[in-house]
Protein backbone atom coordinates (compact mmCIF):
# COMPACT_ATOMS: atom_id res chain seq x y z
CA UNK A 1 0.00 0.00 0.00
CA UNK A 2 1.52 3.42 -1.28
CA UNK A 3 0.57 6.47 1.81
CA UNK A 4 0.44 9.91 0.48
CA UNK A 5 1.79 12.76 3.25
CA UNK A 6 1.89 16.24 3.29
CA UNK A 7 2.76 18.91 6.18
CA UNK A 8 2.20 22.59 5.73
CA UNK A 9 3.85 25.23 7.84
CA UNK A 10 2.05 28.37 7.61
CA UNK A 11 2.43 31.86 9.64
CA UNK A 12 0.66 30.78 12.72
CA UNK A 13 -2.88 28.65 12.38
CA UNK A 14 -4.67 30.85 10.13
CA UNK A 15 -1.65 32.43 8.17
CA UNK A 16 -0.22 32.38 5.25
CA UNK A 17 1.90 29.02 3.92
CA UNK A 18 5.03 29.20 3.22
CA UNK A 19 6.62 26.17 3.01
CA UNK A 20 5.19 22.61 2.41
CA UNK A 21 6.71 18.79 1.83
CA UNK A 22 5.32 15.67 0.92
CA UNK A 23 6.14 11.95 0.70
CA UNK A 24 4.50 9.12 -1.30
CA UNK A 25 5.80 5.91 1.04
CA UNK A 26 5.52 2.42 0.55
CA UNK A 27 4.47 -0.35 2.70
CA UNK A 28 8.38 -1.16 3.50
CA UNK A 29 8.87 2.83 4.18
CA UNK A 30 10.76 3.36 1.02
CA UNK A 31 10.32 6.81 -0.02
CA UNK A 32 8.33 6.18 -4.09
CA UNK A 33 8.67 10.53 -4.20
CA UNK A 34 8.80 13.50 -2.78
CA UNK A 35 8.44 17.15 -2.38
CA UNK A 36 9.30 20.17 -0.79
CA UNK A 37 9.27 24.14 -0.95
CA UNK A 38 9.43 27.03 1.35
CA UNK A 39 9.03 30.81 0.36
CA UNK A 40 9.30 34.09 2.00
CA UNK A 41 6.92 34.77 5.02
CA UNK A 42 5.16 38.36 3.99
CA UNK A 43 4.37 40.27 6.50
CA UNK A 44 5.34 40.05 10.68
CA UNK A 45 5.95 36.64 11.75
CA UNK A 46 4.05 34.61 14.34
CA UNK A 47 5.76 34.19 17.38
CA UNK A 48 4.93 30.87 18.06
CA UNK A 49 6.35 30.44 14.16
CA UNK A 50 9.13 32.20 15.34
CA UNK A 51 9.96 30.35 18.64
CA UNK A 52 9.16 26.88 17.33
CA UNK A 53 8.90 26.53 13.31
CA UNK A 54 11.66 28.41 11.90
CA UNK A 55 14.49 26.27 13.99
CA UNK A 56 13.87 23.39 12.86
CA UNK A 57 13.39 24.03 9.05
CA UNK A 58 16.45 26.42 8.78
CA UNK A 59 18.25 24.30 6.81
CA UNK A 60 15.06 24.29 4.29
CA UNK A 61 15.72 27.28 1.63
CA UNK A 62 13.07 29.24 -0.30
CA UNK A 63 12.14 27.32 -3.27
CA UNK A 64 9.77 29.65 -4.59
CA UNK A 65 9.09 33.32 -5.46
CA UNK A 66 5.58 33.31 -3.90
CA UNK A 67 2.86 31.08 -1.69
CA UNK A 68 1.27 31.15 -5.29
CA UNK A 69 4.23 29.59 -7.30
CA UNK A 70 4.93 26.87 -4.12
CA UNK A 71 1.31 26.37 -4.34
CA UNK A 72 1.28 25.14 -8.32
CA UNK A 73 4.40 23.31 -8.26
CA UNK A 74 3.17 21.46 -5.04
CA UNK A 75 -0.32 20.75 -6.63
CA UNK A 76 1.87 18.91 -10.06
CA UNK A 77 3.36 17.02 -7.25
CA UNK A 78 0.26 15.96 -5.60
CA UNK A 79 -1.42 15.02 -8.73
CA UNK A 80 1.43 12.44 -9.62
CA UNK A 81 1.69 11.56 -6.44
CA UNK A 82 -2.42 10.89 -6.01
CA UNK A 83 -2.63 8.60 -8.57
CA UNK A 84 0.24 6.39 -6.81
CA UNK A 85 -1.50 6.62 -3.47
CA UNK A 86 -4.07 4.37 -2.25
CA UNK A 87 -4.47 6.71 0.76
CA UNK A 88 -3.72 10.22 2.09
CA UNK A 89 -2.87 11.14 5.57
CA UNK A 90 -2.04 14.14 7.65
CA UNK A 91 -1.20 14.88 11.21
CA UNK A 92 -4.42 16.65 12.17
CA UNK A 93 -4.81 18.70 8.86
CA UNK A 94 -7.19 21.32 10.27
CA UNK A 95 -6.93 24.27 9.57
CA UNK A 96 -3.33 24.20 8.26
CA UNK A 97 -3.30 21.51 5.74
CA UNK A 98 -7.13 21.99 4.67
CA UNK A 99 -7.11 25.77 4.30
CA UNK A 100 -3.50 25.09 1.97
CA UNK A 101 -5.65 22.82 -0.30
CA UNK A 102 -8.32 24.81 -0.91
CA UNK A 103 -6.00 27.63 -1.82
CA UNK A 104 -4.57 25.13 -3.81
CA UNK A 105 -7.76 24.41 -5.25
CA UNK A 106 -8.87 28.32 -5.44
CA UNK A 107 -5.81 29.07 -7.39
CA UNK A 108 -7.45 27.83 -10.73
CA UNK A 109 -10.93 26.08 -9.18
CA UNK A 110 -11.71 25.52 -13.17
CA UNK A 111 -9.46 23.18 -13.06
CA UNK A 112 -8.77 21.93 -9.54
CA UNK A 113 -12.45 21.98 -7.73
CA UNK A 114 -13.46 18.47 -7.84
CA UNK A 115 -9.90 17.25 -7.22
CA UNK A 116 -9.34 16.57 -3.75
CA UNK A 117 -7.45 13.96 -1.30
CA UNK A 118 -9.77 11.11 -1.32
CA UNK A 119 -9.73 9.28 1.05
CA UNK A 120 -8.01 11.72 3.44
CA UNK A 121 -7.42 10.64 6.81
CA UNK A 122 -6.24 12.40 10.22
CA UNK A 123 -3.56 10.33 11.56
CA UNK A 124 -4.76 11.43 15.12
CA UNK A 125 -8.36 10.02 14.47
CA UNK A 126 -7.05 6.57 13.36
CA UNK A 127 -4.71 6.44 16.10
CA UNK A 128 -7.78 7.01 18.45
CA UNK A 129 -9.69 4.04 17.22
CA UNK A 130 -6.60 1.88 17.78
CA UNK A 131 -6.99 3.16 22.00
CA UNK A 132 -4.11 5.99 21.26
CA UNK A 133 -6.97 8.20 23.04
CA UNK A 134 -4.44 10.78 24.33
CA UNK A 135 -1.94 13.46 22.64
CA UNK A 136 1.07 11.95 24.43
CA UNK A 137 -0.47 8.27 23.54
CA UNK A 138 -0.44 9.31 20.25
CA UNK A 139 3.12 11.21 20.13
CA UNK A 140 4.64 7.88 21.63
CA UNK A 141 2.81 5.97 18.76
CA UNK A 142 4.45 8.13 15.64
CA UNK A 143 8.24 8.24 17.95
CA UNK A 144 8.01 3.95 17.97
CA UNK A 145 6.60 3.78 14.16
CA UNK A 146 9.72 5.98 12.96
CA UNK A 147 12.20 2.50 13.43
CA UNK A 148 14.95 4.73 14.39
CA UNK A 149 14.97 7.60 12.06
CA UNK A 150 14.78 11.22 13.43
CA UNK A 151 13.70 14.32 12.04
CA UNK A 152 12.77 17.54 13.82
CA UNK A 153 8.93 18.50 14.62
CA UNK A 154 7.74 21.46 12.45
CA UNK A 155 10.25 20.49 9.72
CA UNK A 156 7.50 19.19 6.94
CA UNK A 157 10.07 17.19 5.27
CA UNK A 158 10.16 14.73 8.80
CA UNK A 159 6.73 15.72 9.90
CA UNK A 160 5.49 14.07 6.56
CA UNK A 161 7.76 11.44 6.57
CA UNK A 162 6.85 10.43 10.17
CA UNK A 163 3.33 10.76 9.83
CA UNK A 164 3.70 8.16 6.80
CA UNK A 165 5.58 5.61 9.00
CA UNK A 166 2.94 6.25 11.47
CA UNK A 167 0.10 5.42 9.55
CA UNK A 168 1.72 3.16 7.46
CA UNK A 169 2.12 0.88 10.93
CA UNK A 170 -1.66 1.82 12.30
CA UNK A 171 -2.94 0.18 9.08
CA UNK A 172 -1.10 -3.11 9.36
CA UNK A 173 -2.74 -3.58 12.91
């Protein structure tokens, strides 16, 4: 089974994106594709973004011009990607996630309005249903499904790649 993942950063909750990653994993973890692209921030920067995103994605340069231009070149990705996966998963994808992919979709709806992430799963919500009832339940879930690998939180290069692993392991249960 092929697991579509994608983690958005954005200035704080309801902000802007401005950098975004994906993986296409298969069953054995092996990474099938990937993707990822960070532009300027515009305008003042979230503290929280500030104190806890930027860190750990420093190493991450801008990719694109504009949100707009990461936008397109991560919705060619997806596409590709889509038709490879037999699922797609994010680490609780509201707002951040969902409010990227309708801009994604709002960018040229003409083209892009009826295609979605179908199915699209929350990675917290499955891990629920498996008794992972709790956040720090759940955190130790995605930290044992990695096998060893590490990546920093808030980088969406590892967050995608973890929440793949994650999931990956929740549907073999």
């Amino acid at each position: 089974m092929n697991v579509l993942c994608f983690d958005v950063e954005s200035n704080g909750l309801h902000g802007e994106a401005f950098s975004v990653a994906g993986v296409l994993m298969d069953s054995d973890h092996h990474i099938l594709s990937q993707f990822i692209a960070r532009c300027a921030i515009i305008g003042p920067i979230d503290t929280w973004v500030s104190e806890n995103v930027l860190g750990p994605m420093s190493d991450i340069a801008d990719t694109d011009a504009d949100a707009r231009a990461m936008r397109d070149r991560f919705w060619d990705w997806y596409v590709a990607a889509k038709a490879q996966a037999q699922i797609i998963v994010a680490a609780n994808p509201y707002p951040v996630e969902a409010r990227f992919l309708i801009s994604c979709q709002e960018d040229d709806m003409s083209a892009r309005g009826f295609d979605h992430p179908f199915p699209y799963y929350d990675l917290s919500s499955m891990l629920y249903t498996l008794g992972y009832t709790t956040p720090a339940k759940r955190r130790a879930y995605v930290e044992q499904s990695v096998r060893g690998a590490s990546g920093d939180a808030h980088n969406p290069l590892w967050d995608a790649k973890a929440t793949a692993m994650a999931a990956l392991r929740a549907i073999a249960i």
